[in-house]
Structures are given as C-alpha cells and as structure tokens.
N, C-alpha and C. Protein backbone atom coordinates (compact mmCIF):
# COMPACT_ATOMS: atom_id res chain seq x y z
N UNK A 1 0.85 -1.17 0.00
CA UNK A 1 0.00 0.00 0.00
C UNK A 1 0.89 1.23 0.00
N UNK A 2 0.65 2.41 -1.02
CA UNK A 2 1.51 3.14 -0.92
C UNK A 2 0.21 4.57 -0.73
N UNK A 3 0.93 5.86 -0.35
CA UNK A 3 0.09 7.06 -0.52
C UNK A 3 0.60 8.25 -1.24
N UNK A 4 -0.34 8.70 -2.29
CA UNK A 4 0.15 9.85 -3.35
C UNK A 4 -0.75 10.86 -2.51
N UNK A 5 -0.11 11.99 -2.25
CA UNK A 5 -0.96 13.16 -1.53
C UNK A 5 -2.37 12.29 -0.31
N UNK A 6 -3.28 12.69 -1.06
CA UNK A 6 -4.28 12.15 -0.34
C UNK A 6 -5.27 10.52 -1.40
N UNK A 7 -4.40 10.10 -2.04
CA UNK A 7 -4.78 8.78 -2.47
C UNK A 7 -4.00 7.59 -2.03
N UNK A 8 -4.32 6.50 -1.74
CA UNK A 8 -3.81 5.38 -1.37
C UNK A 8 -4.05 4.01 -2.22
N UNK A 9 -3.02 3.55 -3.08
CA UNK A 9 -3.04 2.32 -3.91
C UNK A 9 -2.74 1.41 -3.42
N UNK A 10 -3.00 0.24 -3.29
CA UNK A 10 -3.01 -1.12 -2.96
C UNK A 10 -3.26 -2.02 -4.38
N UNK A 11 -1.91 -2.94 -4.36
CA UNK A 11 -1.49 -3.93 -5.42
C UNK A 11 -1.48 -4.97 -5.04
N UNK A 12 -2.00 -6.18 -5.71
CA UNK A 12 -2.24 -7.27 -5.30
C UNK A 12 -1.85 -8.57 -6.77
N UNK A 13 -1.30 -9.51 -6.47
CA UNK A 13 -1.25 -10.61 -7.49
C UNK A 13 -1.96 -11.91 -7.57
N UNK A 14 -2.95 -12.05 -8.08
CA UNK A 14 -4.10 -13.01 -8.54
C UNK A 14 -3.56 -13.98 -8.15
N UNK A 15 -2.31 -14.75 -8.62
CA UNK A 15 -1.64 -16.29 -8.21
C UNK A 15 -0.45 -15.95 -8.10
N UNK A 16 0.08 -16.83 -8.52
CA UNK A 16 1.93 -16.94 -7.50
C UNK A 16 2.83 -17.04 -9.08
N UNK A 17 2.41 -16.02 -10.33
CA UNK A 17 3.22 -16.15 -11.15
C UNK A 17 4.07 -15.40 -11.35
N UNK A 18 3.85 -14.06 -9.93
CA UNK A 18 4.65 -12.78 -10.29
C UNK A 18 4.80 -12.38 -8.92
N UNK A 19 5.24 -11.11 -9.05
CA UNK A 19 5.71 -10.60 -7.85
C UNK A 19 5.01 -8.85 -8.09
N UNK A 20 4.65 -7.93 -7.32
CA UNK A 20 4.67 -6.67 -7.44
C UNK A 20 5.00 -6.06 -6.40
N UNK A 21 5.97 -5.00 -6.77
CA UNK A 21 6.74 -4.20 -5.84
C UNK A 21 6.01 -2.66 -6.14
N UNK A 22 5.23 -2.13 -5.23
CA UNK A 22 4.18 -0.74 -4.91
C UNK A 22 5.78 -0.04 -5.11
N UNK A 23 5.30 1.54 -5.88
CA UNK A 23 6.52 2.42 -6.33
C UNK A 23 5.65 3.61 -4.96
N UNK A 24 6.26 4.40 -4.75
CA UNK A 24 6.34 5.25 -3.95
C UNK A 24 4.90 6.39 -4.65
N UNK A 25 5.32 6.82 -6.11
CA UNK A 25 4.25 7.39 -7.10
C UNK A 25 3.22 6.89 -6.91
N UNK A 26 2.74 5.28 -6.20
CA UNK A 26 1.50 4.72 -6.31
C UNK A 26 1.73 3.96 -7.77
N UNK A 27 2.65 3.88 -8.50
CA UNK A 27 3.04 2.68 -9.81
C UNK A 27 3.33 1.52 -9.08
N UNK A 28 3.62 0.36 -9.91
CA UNK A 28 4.18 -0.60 -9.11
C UNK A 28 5.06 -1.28 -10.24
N UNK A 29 5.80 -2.24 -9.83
CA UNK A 29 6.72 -2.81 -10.81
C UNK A 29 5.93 -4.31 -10.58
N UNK A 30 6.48 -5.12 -11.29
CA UNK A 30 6.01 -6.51 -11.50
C UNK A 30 6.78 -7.13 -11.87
N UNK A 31 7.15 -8.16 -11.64
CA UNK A 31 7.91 -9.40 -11.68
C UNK A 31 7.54 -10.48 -11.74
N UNK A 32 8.16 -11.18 -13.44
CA UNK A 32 7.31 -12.19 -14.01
C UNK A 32 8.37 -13.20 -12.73
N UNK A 33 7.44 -14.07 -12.25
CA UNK A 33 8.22 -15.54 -11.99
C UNK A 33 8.51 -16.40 -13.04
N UNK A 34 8.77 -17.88 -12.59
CA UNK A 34 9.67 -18.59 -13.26
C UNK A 34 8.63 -19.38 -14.35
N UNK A 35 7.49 -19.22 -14.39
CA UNK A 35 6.64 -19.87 -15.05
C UNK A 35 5.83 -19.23 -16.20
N UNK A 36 5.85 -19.59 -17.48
CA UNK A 36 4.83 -19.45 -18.26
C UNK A 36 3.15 -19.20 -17.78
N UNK A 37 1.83 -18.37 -18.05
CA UNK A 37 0.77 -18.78 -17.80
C UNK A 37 0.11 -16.82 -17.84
N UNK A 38 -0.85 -16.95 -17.47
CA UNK A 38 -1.57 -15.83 -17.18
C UNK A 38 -1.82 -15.31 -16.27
N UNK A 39 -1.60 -14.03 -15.38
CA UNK A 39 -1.78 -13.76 -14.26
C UNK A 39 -2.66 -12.41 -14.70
N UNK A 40 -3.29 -11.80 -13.53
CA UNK A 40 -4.25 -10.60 -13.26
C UNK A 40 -3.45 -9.50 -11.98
N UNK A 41 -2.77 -8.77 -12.60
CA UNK A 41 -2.68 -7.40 -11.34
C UNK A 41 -3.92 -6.56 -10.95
N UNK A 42 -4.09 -6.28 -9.86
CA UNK A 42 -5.41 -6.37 -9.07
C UNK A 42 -5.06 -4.69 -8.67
N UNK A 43 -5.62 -3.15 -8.86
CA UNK A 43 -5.20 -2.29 -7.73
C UNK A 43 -6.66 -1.42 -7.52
N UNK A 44 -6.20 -1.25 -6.15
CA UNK A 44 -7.68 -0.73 -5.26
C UNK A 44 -7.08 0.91 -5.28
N UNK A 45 -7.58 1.68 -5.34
CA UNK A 45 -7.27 2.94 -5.67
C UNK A 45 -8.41 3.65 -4.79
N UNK A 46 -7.79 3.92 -3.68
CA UNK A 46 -8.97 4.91 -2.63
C UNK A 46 -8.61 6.15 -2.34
N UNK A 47 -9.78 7.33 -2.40
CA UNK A 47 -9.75 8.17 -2.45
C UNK A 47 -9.25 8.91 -0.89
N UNK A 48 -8.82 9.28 0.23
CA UNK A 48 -8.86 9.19 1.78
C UNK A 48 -9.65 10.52 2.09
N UNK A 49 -9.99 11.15 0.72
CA UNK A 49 -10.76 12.67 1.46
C UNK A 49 -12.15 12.13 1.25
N UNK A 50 -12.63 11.41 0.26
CA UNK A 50 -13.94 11.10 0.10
C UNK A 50 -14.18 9.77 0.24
N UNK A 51 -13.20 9.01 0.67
CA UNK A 51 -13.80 7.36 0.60
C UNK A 51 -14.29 6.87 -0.18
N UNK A 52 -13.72 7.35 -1.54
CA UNK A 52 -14.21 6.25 -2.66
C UNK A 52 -12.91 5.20 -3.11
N UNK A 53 -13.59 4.28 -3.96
CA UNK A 53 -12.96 3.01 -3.84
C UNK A 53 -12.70 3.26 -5.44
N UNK A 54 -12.02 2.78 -6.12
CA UNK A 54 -11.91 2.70 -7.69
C UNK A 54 -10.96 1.25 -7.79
N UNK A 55 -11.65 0.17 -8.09
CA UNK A 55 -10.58 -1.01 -8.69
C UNK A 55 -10.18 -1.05 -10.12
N UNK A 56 -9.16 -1.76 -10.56
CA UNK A 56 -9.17 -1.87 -12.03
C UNK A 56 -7.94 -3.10 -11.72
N UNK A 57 -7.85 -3.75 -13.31
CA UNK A 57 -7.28 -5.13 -12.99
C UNK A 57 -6.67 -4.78 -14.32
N UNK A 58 -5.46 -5.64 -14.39
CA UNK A 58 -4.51 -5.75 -15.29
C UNK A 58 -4.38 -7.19 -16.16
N UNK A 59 -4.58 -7.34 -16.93
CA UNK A 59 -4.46 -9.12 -17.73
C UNK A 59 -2.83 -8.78 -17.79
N UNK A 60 -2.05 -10.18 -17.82
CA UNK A 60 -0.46 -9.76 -18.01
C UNK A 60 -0.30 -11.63 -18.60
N UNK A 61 0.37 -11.66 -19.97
CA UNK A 61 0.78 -13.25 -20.01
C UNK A 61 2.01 -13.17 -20.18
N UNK A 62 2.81 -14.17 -19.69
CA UNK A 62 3.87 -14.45 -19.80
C UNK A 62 4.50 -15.58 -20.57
N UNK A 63 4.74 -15.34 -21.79
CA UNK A 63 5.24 -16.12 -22.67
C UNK A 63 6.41 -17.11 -22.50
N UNK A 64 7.58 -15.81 -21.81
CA UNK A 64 8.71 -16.35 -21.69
C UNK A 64 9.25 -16.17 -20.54
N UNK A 65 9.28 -17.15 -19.72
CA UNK A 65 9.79 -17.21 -18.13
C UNK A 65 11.21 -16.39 -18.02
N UNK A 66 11.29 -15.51 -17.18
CA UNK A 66 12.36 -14.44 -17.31
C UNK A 66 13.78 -15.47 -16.69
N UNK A 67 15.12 -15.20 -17.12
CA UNK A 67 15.80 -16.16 -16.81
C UNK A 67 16.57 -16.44 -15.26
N UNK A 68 16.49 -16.83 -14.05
CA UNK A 68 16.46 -16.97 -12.78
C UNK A 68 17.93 -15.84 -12.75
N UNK A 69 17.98 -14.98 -11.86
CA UNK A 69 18.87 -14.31 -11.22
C UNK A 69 20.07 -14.84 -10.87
N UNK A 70 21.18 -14.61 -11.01
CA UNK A 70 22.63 -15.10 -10.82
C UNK A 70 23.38 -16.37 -11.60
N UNK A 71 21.91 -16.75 -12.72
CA UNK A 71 22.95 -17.96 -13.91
C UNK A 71 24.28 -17.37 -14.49
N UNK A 72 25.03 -17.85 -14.34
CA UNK A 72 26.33 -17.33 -15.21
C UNK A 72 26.10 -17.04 -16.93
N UNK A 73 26.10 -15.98 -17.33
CA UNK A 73 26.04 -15.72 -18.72
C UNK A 73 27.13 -15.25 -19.30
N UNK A 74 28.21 -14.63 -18.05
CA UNK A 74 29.37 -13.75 -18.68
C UNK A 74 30.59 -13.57 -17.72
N UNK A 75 31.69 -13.44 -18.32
CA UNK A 75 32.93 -13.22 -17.47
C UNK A 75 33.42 -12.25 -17.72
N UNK A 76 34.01 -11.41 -16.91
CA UNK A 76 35.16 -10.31 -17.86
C UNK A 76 36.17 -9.97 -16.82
N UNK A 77 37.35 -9.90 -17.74
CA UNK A 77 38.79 -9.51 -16.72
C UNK A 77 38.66 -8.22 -16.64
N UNK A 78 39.00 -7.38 -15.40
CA UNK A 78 39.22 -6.68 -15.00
C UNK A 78 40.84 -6.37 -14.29
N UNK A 79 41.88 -5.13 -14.75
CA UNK A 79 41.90 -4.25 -16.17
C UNK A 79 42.24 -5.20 -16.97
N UNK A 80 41.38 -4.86 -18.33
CA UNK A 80 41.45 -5.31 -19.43
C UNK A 80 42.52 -4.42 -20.12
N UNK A 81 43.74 -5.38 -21.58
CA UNK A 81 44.39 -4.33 -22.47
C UNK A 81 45.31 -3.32 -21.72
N UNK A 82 45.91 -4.18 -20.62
CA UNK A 82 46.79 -3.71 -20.16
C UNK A 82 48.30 -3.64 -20.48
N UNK A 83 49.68 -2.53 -20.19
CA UNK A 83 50.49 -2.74 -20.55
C UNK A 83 51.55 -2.46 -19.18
N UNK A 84 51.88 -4.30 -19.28
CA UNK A 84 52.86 -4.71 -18.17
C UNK A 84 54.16 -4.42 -17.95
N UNK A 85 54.91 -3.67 -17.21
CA UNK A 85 56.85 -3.68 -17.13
C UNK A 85 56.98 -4.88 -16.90
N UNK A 86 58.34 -5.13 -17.83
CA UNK A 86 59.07 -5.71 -17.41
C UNK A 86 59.59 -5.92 -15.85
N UNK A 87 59.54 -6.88 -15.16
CA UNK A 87 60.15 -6.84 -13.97
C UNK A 87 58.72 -6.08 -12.68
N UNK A 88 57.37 -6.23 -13.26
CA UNK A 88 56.74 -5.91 -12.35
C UNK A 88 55.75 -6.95 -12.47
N UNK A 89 54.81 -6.85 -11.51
CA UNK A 89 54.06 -7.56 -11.21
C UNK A 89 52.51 -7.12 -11.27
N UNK A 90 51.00 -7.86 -12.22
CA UNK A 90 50.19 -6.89 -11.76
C UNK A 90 48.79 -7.98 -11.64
N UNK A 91 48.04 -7.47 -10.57
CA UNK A 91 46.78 -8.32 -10.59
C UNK A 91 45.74 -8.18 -11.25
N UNK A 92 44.82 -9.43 -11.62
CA UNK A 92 44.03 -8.85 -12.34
C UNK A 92 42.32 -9.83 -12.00
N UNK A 93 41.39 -8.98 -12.29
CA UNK A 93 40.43 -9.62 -11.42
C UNK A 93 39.26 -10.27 -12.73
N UNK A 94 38.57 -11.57 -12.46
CA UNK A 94 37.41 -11.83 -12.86
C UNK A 94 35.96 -11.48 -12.18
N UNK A 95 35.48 -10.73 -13.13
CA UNK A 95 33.50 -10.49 -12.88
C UNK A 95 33.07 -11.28 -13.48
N UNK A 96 32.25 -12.31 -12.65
CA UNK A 96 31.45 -12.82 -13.58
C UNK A 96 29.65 -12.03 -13.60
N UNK A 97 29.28 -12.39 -14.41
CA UNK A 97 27.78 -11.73 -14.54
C UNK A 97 26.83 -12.78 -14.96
N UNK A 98 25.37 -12.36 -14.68
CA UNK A 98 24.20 -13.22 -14.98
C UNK A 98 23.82 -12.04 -16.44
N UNK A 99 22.46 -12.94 -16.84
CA UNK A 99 22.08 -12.41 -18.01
C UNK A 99 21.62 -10.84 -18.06
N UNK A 100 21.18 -10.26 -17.04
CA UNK A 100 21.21 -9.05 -16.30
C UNK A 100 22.51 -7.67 -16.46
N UNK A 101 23.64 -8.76 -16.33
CA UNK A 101 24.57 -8.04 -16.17
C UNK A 101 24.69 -7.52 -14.59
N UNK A 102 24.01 -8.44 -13.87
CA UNK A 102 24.54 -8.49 -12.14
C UNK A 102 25.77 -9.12 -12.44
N UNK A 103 26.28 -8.50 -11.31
CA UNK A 103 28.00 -9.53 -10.64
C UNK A 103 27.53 -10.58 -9.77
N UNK A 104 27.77 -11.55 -10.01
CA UNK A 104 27.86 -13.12 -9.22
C UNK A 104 28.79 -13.27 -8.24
N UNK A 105 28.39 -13.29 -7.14
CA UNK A 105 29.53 -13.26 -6.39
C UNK A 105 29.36 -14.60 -5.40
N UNK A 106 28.60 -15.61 -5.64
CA UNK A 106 28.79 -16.72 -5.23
C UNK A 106 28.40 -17.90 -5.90
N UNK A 107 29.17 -19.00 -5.74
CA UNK A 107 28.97 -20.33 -6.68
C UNK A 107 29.41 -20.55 -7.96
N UNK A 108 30.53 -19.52 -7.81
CA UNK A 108 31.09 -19.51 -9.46
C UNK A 108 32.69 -19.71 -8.67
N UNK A 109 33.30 -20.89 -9.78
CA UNK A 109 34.71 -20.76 -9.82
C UNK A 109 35.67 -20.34 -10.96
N UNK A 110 37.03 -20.10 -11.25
CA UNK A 110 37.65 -19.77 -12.30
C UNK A 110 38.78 -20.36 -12.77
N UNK A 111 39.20 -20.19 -13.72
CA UNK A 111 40.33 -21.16 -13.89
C UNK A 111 41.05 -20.13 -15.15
N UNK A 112 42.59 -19.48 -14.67
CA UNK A 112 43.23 -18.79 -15.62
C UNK A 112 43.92 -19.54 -16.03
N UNK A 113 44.61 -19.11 -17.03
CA UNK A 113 45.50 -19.27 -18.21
C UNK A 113 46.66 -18.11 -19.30
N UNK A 114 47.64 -18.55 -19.58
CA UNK A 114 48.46 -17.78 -20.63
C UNK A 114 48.20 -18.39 -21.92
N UNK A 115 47.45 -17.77 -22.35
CA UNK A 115 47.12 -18.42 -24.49
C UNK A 115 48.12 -17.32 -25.03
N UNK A 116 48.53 -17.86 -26.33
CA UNK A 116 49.60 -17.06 -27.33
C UNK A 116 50.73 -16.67 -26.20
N UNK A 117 51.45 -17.11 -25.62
CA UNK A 117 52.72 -16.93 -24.79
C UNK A 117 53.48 -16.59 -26.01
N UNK A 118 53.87 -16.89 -26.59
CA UNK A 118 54.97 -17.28 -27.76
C UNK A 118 56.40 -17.32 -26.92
N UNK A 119 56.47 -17.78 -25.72
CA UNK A 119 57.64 -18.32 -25.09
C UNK A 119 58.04 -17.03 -24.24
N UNK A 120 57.33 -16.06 -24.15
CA UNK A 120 57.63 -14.96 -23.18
C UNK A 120 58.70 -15.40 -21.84
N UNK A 121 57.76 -16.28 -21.52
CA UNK A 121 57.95 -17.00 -19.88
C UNK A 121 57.06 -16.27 -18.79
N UNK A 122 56.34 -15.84 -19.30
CA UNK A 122 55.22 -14.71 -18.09
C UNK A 122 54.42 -16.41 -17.24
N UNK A 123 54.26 -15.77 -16.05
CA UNK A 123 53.46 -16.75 -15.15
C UNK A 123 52.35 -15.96 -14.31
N UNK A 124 51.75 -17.13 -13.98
CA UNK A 124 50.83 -16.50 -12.79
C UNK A 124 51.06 -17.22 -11.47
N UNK A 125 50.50 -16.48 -10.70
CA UNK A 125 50.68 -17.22 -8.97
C UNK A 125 50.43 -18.45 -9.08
N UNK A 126 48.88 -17.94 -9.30
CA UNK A 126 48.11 -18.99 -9.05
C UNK A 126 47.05 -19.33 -10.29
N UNK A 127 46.32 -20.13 -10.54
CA UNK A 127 45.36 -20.25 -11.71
C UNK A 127 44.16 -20.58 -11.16
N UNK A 128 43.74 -20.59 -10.36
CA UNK A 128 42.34 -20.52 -9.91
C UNK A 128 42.01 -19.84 -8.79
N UNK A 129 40.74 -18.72 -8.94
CA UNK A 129 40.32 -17.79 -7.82
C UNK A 129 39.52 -16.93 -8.71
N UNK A 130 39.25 -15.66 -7.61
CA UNK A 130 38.51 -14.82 -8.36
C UNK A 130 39.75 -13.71 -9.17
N UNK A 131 40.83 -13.92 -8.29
CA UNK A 131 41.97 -12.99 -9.00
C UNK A 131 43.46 -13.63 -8.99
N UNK A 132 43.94 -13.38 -9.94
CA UNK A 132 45.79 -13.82 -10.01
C UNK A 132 46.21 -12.69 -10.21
N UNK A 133 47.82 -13.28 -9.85
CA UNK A 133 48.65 -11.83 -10.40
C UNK A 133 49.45 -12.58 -11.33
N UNK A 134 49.85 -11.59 -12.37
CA UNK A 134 50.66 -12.13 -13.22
C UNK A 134 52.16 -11.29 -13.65
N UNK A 135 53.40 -12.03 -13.78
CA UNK A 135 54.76 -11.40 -13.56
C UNK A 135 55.24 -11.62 -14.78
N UNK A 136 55.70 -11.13 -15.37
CA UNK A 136 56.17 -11.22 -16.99
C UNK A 136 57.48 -12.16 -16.51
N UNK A 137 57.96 -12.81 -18.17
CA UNK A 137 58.86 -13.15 -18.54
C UNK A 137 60.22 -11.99 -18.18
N UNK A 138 60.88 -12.73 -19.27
CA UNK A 138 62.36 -11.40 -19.55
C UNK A 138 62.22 -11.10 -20.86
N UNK A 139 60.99 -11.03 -21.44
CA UNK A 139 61.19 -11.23 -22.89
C UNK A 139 60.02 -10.04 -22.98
N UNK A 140 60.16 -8.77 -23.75
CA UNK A 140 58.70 -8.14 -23.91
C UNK A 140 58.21 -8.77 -25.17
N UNK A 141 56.56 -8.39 -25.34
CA UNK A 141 55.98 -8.86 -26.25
C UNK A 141 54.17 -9.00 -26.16
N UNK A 142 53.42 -9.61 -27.04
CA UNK A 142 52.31 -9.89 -25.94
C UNK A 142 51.56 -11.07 -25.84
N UNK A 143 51.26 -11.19 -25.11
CA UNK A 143 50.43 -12.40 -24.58
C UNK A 143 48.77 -11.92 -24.28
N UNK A 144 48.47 -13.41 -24.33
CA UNK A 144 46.85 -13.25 -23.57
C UNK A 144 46.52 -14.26 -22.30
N UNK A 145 46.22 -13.45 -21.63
CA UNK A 145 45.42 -13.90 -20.56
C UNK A 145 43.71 -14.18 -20.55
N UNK A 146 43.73 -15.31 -20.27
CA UNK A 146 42.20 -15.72 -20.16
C UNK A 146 41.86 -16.38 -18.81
N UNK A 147 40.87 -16.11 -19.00
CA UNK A 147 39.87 -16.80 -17.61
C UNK A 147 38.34 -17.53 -18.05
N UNK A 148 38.36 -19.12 -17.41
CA UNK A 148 37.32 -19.23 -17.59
C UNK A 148 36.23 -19.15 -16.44
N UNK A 149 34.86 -18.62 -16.40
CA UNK A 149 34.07 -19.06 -15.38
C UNK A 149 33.29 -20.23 -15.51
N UNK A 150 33.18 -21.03 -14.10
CA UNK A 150 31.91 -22.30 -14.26
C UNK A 150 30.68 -22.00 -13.27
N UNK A 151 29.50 -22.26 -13.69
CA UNK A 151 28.37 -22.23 -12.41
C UNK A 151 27.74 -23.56 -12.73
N UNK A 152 27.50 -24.36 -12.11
CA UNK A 152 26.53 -25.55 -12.16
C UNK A 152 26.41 -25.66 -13.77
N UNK A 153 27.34 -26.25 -14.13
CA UNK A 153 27.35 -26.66 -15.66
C UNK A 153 28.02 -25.73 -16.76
N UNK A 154 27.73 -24.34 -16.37
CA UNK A 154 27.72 -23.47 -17.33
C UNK A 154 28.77 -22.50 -17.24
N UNK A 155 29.69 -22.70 -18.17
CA UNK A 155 30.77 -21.85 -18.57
C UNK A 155 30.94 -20.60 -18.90
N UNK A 156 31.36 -19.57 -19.02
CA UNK A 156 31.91 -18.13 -19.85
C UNK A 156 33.68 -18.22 -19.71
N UNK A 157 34.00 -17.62 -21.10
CA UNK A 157 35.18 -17.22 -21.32
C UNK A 157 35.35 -15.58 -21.40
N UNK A 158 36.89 -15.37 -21.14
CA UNK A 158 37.18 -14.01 -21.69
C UNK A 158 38.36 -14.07 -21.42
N UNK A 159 39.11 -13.21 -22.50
CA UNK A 159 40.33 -12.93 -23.08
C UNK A 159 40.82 -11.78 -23.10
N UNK A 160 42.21 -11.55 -22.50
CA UNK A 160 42.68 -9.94 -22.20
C UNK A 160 44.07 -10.06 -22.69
N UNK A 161 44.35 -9.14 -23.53
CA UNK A 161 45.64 -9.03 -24.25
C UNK A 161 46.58 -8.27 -23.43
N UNK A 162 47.75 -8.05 -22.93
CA UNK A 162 48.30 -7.79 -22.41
C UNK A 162 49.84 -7.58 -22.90
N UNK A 163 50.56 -6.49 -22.93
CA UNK A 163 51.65 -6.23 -23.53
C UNK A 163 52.58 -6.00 -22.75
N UNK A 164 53.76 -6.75 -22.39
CA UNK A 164 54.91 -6.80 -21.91
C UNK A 164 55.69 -5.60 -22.62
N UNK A 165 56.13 -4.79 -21.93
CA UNK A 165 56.96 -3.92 -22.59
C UNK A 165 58.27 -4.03 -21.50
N UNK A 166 59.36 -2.80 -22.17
CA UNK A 166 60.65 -2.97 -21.43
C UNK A 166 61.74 -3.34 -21.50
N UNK A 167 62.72 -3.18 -20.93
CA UNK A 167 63.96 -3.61 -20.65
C UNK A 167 64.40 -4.90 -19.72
N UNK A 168 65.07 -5.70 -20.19
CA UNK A 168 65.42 -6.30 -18.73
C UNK A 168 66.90 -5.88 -18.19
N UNK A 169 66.80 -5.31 -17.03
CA UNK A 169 68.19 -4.86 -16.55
C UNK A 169 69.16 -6.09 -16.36
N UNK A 170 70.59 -5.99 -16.23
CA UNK A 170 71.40 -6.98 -16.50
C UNK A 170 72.45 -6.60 -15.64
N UNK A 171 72.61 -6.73 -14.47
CA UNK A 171 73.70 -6.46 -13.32
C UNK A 171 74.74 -7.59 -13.56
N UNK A 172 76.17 -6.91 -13.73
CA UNK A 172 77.32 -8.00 -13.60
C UNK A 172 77.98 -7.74 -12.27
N UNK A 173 78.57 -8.96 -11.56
CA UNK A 173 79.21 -8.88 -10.62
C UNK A 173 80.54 -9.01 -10.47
C-alpha cells in the first residue's frame, strides 16, 4: 500500500506467477516468476478525502519465463588491455555476470590461463580464484590472458591481451 498526496493504492497478485513491488508514485513494478501462464494485477485505488474506492485489474501473459537471477552468462577480466613492465608484477580480477549483467559473487569458480605466450615466460601465482597476479617473462611482447568461469554446468570465457613492454636490466658482478 503506498500514498500519493491524499490517495492510497493497494497492489495485489491473482496467483503466484509474479511478484509486485508498490513504487512510492503509487506505480508498481512486476515481476514475471519462473513460469509461463496468465496472471491478473489487481489495484484498489482509494480516495482518503472522500472514501471512494476505484478497482481496475490488469491481464499480463507471460510467454517467456524471465531467466532466474545469478545464472552465469558472462565473465570479464578486469583491467582489461593492459600494458605490463618488465620486472613488475600486476593483478588482475574476474567479474562474472548473470544475463542481467549483475555480478555473481557466489557459486562460481575460475580457472586462468596464458594463451599465445609465444615463449615470453610470463606466469601467474596462481590459476584458480577470483583474482591472479601475473609477472612477466624477460622477454617483452604480448600475450593473452584468459579466464574461464563455471556455475553448475555453465561456462563463460574471456580474453585480455596484455603487452609486456621494457627492458630487462642486467647487473654484472
């Protein structure tokens, strides 16, 4: 139940195929659930200076069940197209995302990698987490870094190019 000046709306959902969230304006939002079928939005619209009542109902079908919140649809490294020194070290992070483009931040694992090395010698710490760091070779040049994400079956890739630049210093003793 929400109140605009002196009116008060009340939203209601016929069965259990949706959800409605009352907006402050007296609008409301709606939220298809996980099921195909037909539902009815219901709103009582009362007047509070004169006590009148005004209903009106909404038909709403849902064709296509909206896709559940936090499935993995996407990965992305974070900084992307970066350019590495020689002789330094830099971390770099995976987002994964649902079809939304929310961040997932639980039930997803990762697994990095160096694709196109061409013999650099660059490494990483570690290869699985939400983040590695990665330390170049002695060799500039570039490489790619990838990461994959998994959620209950379902994979995303992404690929970040990364350019070794630099010198390698050479101390004699």
């Amino acid at each position: 139940m929400r109140e605009k000046s002196n009116i008060e709306f009340n939203w209601t959902v016929v069965n259990n195929l949706g959800k409605v969230k009352p907006k402050k304006d007296g609008g409301a939002i709606f939220k298809a659930g996980s099921k195909v079928g037909a539902t009815t939005l219901e709103v009582e619209v009362k007047d509070l200076k004169t006590n009148k009542i005004l209903n009106a109902k909404i038909e709403i079908a849902i064709t296509h069940p909206p896709s559940p919140s936090g499935k993995l649809a996407r990965v992305k490294i974070e900084p992307m197209r970066w350019k590495l020194p020689l002789g330094e070290e830099r971390e770099y992070k995976a987002i994964a995302k649902d079809e939304d483009r929310n961040p997932i931040t639980k039930g997803v694992t990762f697994q990095w990698s160096i694709v196109y090395d061409e013999s650099l010698g660059a490494k990483l710490n570690i290869n699985q987490g939400e983040s590695v760091i990665l330390t170049p070779g002695r060799s500039k040049g570039s490489i790619n870094l990838q990461v994959t994400a998994y959620q209950n079956g379902r994979s995303a890739k992404d690929l970040g190019p990364v350019y070794i630049w630099g010198t390698t210093k050479l101390f004699a003793r």
